[in-house]
Protein backbone atom coordinates (compact mmCIF):
# COMPACT_ATOMS: atom_id res chain seq x y z
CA UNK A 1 0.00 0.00 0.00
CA UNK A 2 1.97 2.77 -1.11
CA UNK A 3 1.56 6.44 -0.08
CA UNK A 4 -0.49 8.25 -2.09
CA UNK A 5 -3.48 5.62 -2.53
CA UNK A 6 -6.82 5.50 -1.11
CA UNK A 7 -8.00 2.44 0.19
CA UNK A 8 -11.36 2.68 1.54
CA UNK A 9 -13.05 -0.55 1.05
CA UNK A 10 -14.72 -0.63 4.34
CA UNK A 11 -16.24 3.31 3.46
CA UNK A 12 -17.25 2.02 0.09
CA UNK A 13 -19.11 -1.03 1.21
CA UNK A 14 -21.26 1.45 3.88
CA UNK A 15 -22.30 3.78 0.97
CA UNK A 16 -23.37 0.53 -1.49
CA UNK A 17 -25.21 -0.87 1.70
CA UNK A 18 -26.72 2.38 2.74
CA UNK A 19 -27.93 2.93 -0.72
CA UNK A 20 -29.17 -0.62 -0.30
CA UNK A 21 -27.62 -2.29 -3.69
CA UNK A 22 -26.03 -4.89 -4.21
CA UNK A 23 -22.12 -5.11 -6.08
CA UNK A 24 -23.68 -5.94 -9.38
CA UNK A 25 -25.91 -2.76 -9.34
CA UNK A 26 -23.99 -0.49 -7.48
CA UNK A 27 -20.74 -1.16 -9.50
CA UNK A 28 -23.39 -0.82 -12.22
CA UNK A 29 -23.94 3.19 -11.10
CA UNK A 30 -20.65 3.79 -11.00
CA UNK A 31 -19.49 2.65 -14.07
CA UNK A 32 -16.88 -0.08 -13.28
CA UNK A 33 -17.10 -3.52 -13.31
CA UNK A 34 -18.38 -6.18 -10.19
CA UNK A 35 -14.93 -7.76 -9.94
CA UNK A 36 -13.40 -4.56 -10.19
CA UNK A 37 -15.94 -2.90 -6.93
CA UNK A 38 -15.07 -6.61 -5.07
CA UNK A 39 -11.62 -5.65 -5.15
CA UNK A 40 -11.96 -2.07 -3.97
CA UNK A 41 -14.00 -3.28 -0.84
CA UNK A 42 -11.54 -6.07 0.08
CA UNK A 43 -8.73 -3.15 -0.19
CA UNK A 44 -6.53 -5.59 -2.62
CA UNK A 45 -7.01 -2.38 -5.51
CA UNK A 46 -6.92 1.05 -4.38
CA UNK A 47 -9.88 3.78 -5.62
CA UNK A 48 -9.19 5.80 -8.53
CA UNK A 49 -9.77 9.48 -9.13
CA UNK A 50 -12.75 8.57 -11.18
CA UNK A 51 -15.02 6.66 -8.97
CA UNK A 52 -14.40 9.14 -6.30
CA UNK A 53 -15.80 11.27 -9.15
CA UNK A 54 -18.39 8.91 -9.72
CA UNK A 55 -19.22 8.46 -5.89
CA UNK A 56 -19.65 12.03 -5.71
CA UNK A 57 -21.59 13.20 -8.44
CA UNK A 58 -24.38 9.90 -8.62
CA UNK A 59 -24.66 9.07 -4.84
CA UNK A 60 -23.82 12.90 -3.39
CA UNK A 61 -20.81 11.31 -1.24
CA UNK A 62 -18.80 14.45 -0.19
CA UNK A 63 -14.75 13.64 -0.64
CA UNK A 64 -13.83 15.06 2.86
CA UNK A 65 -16.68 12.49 4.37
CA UNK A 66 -14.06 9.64 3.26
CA UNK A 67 -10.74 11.20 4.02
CA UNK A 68 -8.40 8.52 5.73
CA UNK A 69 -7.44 11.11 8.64
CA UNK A 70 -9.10 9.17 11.07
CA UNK A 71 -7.45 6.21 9.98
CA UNK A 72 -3.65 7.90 10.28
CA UNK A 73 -4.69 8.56 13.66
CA UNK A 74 -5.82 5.05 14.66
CA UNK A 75 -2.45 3.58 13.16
CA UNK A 76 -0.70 6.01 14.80
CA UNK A 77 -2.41 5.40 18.65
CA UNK A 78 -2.44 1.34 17.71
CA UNK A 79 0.85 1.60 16.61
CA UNK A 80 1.63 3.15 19.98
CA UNK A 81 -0.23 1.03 22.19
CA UNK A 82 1.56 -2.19 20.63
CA UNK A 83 4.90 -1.00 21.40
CA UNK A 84 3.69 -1.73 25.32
CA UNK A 85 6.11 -5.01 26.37
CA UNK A 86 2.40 -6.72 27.19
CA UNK A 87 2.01 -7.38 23.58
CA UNK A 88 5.66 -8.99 23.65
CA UNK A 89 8.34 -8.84 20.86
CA UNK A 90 6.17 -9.25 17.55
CA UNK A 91 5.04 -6.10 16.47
CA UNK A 92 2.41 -6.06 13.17
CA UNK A 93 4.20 -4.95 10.17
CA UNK A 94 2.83 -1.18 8.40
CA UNK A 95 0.80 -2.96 6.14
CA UNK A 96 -0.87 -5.28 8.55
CA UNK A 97 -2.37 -2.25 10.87
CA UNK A 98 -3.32 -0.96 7.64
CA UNK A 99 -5.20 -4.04 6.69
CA UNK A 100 -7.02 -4.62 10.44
CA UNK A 101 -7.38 -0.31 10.16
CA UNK A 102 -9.35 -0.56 6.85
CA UNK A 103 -10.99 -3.67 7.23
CA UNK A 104 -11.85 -4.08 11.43
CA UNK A 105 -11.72 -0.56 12.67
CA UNK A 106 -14.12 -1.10 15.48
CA UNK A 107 -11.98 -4.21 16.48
CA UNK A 108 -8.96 -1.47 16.36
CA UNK A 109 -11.17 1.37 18.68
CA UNK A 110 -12.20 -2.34 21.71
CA UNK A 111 -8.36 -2.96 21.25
CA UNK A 112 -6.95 0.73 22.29
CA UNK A 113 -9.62 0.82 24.93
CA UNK A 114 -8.62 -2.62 26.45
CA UNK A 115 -4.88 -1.23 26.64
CA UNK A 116 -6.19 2.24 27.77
CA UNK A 117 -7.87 0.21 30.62
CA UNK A 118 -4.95 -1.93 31.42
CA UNK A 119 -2.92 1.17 31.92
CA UNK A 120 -5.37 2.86 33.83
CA UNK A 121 -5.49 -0.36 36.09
CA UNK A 122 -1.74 -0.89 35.76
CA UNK A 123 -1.43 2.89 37.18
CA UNK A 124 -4.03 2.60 39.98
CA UNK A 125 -2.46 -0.68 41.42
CA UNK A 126 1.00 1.16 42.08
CA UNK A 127 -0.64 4.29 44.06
CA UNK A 128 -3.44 3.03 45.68
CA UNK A 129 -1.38 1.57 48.63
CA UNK A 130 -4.01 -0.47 49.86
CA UNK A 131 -6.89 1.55 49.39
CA UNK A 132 -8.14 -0.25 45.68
CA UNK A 133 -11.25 -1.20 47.17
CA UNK A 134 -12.01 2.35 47.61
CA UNK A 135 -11.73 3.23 43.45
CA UNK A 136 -13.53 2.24 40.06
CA UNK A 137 -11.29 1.20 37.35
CA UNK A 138 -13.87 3.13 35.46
CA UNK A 139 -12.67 6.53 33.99
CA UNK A 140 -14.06 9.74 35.02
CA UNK A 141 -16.07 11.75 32.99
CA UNK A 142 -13.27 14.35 32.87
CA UNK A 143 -11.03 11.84 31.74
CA UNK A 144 -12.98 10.46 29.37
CA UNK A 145 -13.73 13.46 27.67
CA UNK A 146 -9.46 14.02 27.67
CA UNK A 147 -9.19 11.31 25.89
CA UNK A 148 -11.48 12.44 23.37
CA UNK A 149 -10.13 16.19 22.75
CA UNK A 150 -6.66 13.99 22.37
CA UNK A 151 -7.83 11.57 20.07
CA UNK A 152 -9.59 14.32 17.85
CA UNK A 153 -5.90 15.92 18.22
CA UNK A 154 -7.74 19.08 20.21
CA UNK A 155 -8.94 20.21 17.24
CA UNK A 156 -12.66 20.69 16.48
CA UNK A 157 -13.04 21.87 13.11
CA UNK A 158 -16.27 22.80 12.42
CA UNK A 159 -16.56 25.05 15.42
CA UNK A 160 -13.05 25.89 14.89
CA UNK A 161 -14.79 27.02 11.25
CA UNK A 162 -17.46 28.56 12.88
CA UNK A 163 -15.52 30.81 15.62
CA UNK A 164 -13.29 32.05 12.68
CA UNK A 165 -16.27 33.21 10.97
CA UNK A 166 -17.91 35.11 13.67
CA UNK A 167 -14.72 36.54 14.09
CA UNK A 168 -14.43 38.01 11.12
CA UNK A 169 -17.91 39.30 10.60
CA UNK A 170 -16.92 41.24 13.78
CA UNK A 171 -13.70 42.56 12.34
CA UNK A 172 -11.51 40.71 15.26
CA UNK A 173 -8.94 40.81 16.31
CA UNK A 174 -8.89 44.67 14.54
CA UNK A 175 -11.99 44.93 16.92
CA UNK A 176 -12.03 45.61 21.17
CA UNK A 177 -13.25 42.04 21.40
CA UNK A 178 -15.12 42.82 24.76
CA UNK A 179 -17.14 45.90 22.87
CA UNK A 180 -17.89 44.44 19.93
CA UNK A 181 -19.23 40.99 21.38
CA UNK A 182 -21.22 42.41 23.79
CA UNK A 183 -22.98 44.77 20.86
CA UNK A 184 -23.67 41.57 18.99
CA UNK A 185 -25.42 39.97 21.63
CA UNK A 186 -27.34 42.84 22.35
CA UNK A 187 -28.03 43.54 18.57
CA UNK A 188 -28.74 39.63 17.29
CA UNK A 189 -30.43 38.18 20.64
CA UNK A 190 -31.75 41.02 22.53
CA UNK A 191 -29.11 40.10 25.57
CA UNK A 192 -28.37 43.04 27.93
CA UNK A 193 -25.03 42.78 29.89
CA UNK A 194 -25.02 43.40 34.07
CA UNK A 195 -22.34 43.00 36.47
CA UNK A 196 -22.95 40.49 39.35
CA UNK A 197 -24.52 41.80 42.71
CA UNK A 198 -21.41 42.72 45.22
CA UNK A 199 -20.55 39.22 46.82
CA UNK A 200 -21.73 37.23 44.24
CA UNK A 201 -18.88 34.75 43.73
CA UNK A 202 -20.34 34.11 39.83
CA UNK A 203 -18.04 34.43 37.07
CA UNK A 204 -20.99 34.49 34.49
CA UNK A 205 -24.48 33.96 34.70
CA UNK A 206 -27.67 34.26 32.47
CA UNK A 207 -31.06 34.84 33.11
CA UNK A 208 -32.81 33.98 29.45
CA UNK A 209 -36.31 35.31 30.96
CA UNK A 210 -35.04 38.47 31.52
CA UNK A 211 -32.61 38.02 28.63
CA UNK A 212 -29.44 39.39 30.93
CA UNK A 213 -26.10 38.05 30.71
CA UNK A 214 -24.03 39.51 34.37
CA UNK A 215 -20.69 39.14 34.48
CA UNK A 216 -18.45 39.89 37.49
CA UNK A 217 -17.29 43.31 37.40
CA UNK A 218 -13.64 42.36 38.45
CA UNK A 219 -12.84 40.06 35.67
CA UNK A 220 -10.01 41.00 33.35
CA UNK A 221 -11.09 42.05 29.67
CA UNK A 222 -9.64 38.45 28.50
CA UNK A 223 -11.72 36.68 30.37
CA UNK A 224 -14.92 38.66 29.99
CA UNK A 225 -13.98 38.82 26.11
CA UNK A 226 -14.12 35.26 26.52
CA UNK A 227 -17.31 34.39 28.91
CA UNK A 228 -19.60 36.51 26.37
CA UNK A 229 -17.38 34.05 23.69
CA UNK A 230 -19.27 31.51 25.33
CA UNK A 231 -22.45 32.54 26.02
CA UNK A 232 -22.74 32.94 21.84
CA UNK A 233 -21.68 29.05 21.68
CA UNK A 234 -24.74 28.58 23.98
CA UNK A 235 -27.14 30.36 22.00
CA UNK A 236 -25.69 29.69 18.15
CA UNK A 237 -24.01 26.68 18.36
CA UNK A 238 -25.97 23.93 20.71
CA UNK A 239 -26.99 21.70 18.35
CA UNK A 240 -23.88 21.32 16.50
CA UNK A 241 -22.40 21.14 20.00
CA UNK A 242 -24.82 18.41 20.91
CA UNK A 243 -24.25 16.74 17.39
CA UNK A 244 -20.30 16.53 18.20
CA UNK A 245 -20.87 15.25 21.54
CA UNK A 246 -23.70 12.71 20.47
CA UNK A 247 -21.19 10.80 18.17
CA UNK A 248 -18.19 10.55 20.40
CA UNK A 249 -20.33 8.22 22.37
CA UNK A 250 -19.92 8.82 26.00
CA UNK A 251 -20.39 6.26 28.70
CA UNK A 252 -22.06 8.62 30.75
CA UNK A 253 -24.29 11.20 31.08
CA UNK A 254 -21.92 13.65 32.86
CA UNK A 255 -19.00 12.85 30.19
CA UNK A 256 -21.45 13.94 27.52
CA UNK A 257 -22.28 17.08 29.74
CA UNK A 258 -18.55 17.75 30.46
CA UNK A 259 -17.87 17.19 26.58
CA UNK A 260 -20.47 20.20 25.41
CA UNK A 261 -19.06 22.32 28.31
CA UNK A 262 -15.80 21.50 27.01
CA UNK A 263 -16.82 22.80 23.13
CA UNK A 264 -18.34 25.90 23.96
CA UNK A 265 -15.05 26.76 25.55
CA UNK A 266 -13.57 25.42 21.78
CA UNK A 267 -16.04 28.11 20.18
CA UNK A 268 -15.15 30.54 22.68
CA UNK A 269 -11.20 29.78 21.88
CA UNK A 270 -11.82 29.97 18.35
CA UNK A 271 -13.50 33.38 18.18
CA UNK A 272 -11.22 35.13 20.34
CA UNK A 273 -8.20 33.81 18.62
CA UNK A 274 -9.30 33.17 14.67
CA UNK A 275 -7.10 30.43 13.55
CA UNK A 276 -5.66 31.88 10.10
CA UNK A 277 -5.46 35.36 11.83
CA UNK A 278 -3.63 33.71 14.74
CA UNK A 279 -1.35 31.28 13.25
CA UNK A 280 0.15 34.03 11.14
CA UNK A 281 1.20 35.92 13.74
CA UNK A 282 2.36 33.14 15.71
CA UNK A 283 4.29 32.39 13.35
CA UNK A 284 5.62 36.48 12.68
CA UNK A 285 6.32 36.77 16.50
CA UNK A 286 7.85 33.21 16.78
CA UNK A 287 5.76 32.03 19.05
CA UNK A 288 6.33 34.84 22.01
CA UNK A 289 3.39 34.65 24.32
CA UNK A 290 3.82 38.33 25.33
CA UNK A 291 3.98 40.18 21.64
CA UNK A 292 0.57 37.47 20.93
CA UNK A 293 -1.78 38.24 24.11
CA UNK A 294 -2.21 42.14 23.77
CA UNK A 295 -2.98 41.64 19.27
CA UNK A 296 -5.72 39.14 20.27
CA UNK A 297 -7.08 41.17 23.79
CA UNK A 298 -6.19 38.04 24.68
CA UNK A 299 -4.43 36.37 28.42
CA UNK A 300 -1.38 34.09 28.26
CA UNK A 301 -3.21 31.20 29.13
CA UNK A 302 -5.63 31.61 26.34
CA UNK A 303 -2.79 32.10 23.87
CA UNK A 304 -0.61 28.99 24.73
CA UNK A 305 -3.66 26.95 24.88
CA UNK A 306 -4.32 27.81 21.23
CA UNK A 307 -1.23 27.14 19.55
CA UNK A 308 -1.59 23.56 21.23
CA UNK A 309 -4.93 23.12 18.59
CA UNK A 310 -3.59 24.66 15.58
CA UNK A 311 -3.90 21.25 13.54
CA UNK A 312 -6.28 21.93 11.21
CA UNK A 313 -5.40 19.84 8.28
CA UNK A 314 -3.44 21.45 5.37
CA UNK A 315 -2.79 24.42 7.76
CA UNK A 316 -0.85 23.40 10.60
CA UNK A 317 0.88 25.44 13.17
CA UNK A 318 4.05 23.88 15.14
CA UNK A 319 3.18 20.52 17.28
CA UNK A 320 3.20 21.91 20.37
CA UNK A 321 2.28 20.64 23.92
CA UNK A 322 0.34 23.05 26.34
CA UNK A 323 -0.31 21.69 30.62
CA UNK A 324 -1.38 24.00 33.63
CA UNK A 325 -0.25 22.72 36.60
CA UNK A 326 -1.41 23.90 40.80
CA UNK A 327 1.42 23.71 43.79
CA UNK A 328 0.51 20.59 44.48
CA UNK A 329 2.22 19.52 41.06
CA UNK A 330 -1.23 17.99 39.52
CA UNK A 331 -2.11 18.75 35.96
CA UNK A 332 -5.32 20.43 35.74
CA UNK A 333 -5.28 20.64 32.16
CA UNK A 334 -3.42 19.37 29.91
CA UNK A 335 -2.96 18.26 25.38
CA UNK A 336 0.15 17.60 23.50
CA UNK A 337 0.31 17.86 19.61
CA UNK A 338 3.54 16.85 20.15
CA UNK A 339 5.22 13.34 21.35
CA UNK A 340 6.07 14.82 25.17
CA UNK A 341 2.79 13.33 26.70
CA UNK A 342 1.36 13.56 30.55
CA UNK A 343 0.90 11.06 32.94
CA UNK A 344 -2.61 10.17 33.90
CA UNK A 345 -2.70 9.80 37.30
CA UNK A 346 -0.04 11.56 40.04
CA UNK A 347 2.13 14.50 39.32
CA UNK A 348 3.91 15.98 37.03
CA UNK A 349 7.91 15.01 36.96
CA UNK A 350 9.76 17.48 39.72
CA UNK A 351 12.62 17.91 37.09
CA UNK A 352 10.27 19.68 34.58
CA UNK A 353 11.22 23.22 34.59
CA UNK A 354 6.64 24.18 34.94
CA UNK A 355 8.06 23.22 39.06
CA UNK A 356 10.53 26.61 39.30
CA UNK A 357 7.69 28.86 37.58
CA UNK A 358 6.73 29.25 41.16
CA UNK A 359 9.63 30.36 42.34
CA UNK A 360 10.31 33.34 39.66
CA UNK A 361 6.32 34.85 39.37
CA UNK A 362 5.96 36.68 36.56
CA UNK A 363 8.97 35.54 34.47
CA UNK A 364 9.44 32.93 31.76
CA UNK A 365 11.74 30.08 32.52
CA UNK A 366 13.24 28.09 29.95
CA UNK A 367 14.84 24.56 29.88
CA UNK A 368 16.16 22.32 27.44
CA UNK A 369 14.85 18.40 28.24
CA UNK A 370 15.20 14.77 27.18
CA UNK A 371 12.69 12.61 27.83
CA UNK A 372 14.19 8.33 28.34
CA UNK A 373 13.19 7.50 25.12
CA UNK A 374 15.64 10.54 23.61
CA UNK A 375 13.58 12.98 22.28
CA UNK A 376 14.33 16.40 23.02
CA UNK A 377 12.23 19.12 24.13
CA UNK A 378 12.19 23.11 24.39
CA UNK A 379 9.93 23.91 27.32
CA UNK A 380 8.68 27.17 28.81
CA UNK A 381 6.74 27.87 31.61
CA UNK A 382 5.38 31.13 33.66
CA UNK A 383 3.01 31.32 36.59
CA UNK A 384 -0.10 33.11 37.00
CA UNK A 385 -2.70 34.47 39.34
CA UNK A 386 -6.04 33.35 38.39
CA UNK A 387 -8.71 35.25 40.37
CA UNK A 388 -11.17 38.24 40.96
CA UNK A 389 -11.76 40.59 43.77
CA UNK A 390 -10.02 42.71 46.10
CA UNK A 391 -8.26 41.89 49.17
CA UNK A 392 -8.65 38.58 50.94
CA UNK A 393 -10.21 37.01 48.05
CA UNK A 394 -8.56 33.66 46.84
CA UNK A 395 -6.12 33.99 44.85
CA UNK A 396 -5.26 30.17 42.57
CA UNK A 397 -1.66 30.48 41.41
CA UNK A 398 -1.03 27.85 38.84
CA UNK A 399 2.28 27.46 35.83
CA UNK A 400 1.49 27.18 32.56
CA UNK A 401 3.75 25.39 30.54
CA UNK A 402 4.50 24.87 26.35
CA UNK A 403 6.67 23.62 24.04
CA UNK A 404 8.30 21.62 21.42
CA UNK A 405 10.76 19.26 19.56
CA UNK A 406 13.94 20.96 19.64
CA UNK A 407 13.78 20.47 16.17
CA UNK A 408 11.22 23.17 15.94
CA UNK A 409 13.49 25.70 18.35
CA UNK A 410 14.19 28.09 15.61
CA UNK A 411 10.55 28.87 15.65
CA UNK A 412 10.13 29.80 18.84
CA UNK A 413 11.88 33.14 20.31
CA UNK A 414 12.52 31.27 23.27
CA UNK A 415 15.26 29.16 21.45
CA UNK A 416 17.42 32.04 21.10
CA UNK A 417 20.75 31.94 22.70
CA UNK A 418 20.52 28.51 24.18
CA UNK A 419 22.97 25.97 23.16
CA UNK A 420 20.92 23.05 21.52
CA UNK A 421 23.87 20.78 20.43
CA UNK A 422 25.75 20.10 24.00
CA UNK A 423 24.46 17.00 25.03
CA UNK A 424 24.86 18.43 28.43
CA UNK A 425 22.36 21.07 28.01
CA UNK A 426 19.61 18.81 28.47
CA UNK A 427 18.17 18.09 31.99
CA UNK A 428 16.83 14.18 32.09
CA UNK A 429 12.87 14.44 32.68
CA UNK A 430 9.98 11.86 32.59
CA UNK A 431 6.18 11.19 32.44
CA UNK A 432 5.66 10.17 36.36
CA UNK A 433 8.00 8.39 38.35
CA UNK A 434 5.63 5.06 38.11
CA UNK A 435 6.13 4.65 34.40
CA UNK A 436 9.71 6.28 33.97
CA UNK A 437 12.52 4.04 33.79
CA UNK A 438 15.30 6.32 34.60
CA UNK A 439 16.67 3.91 37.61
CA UNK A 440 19.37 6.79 39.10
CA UNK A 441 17.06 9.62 39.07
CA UNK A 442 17.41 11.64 42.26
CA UNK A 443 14.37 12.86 42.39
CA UNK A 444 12.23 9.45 42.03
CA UNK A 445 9.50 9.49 44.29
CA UNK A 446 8.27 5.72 43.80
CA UNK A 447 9.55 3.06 41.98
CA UNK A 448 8.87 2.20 38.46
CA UNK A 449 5.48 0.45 38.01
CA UNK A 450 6.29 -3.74 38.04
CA UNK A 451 10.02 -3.00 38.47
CA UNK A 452 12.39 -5.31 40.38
CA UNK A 453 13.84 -4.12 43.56
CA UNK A 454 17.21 -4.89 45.05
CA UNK A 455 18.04 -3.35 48.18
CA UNK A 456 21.44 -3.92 49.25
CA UNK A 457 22.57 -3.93 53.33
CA UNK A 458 25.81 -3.21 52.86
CA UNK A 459 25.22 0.07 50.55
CA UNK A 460 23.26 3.19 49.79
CA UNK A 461 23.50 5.15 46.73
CA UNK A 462 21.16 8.07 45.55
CA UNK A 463 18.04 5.86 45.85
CA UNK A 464 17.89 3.13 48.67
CA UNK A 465 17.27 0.45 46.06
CA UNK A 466 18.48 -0.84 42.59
CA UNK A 467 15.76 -1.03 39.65
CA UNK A 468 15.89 -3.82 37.30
């Protein structure tokens, strides 16, 4: 199967059986012979330019419906997922993921689950320290809706279509996004805007019998900007929302719930920060968070979470991973577009530069870091103050932290002057100590998950065992 060729057999045989024919008669519409459409549907020929042709002009079958992204992405994840020592040494060739891909892709999807549930399992059993009784091997609905922003590589793209056009009819980000949002809700629903009574801990709220949308006075322009965002996703965009949500196919009820929560914010995202709009200047201000927040009206939070979506297919932006981490070292949220990923359960590794954000508020640190399986990584992080009010109100702090490949350093300002050819420039970080193999790490917290421990009487290096 060579690059370049389609083969959608499976695809083909669901439009001939939706259309209800059989080969004879369907190979029949589309001008090509039985033996010929038998072929294409076992994927032993690949489809030509002409029956896509065909396809589209006699049974209305739009090309982008039967684009093999999704299947990239499965061999990609499967391809993943097999290189875990449970499956043992023999790893499927390219062309055989290809074939179980094209041909069994629901039998791909029970696979990746049964692995994602092993790991989740695997994970639990090495922290619960006695207390597995007390938890569900189930995922939460939070992380069941992660799973699906990764697997759709955080990048929604008809709301991602449909932010980008508000955004423009607007004239953003040439526009005070605040002003001009709240005028079009007034204008095109009749909403009034009203500031939250004094105490009122609400960050938004609306009242649709009164058709008032209050917002707490003390909330800076970004995140007002981006709370009226929202409310438009609410009132324009619900039932493609729901739509979205309906076919990712939540266990639950409250995953589905999180999930719609979860696009509005998309919408939100994608108005404030128009993807053509903000990819080019990404890519004019390499990447510096600072220069990028004040074109868009936009906070740094907002900004790196952005460039971690920009995969919109023949458009897109650097791979880049985006996390928020609390003091406490947990990962509140987190996507990667790139390989660096995050651990699921415990915190983050205390070598990762996100850590000394707290330490320097209001500057950016940079670090150069290797992850055990070699790749290298530019990382930045800052902290911030998330909050609203006066004195004695709560303040969160969290770090926010991005990056990429070192191979992508030149397009990122933060690159600049460090030395990315010394070996020695690179500090040694991980996933989580569970599932990170390093076995002289000073840092380690725990063992490796199902590693062998020798602890010796008669000596004690860094850590008070040896891992096999």
């Amino acid at each position: 199967m060579s690059a370049g060729k389609l083969y959608i057999g499976r695809k083909i045989r669901e439009i001939r059986q939706t259309a209800k024919l059989s080969q004879a008669s369907f190979a029949e519409r589309i001008d090509i012979s039985t033996s010929y459409l038998n072929q294409i549907e076992n994927n032993q020929r690949p489809v030509s330019a002409t029956v896509l042709v065909s396809l589209a002009e006699r049974f209305g079958i739009d090309f982008a419906s039967i684009s093999t992204n999704d299947s990239d992405r499965l061999i990609s994840m499967l391809t993943e997922a097999l290189a875990d020592p449970v499956f043992g040494a023999q790893l499927p060739s390219m062309q055989e993921l290809k074939l179980v891909i094209q041909n069994a892709p629901v039998f791909a999807q029970a696979l990746l689950s049964c692995h994602q549930a092993y790991r989740r399992n695997s994970e639990q059993l090495a922290s619960l320290d006695g207390h597995i009784n007390r938890l569900s091997p189930e995922p939460t609905a939070y992380e069941e809706v992660r799973d699906f922003f990764q697997f759709v590589d955080n990048y929604i793209h008809d709301l991602d279509l449909a932010g980008e056009s508000l955004a423009e009819k607007l004239d953003m980000p040439n526009s005070d996004a605040s002003v001009v949002l709240a005028k079009y809700l007034e204008s095109r629903h009749g909403l009034r805007l009203h500031k939250t009574e004094p105490g009122e801990d609400t960050i938004r709220r609306f009242d649709a019998t009164s058709r008032s949308l209050y917002l707490n006075p003390y909330l800076p322009a970004a995140t007002r900007s981006f709370q009226m965002a929202f409310q438009v996703a609410t009132l324009e965009q619900e039932e493609r929302i729901e739509a979205i949500a309906k076919r990712a196919d939540f266990r639950t009820a409250d995953a589905h719930e999180v999930c719609k929560a979860g696009l509005r914010n998309y919408f939100a995202g994608a108005t404030i920060l128009p993807y053509q709009s903000f990819l080019k200047t990404a890519k004019e201000l390499r990447h510096d968070l600072a220069l990028i927040a004040p074109r868009f009206g936009a906070s740094l939070e907002q900004v790196a979470h952005r460039l971690s979506t920009l995969q919109r297919p023949g458009s897109k932006g650097v791979p880049v991973f985006f996390a928020r981490v609390d003091r406490a070292g947990n990962i509140t949220k987190r996507h990667s577009a790139a390989k660096l990923q995050f651990a699921r359960y415990g915190a983050a590794c205390p070598l990762w530069n996100v850590h000394q954000a707290f330490e320097a508020p209001g500057r950016i640190i940079r670090q150069l870091a290797q992850t055990p399986d070699g790749v290298r990584f530019l990382c930045i992080s800052t902290e911030l103050a998330k909050g609203h009010g006066g004195f004695g109100t709560p303040q969160p702090h969290y770090a926010i932290a991005i990056g990429c490949e070192v191979s992508y350093a030149q397009d990122f300002v933060y690159g600049d002057g460090l030395d990315l050819e010394s070996k020695t420039a690179y500090d040694p970080i991980g996933i989580s100590c569970r599932i990170c193999e390093r076995g002289n790490c000073p840092q380690r917290a725990v063992p490796p998950l199902k590693s062998k421990l020798t602890v010796h009487r008669d000596r004690r290096d860094v850590l008070p065992y040896d891992i096999s």
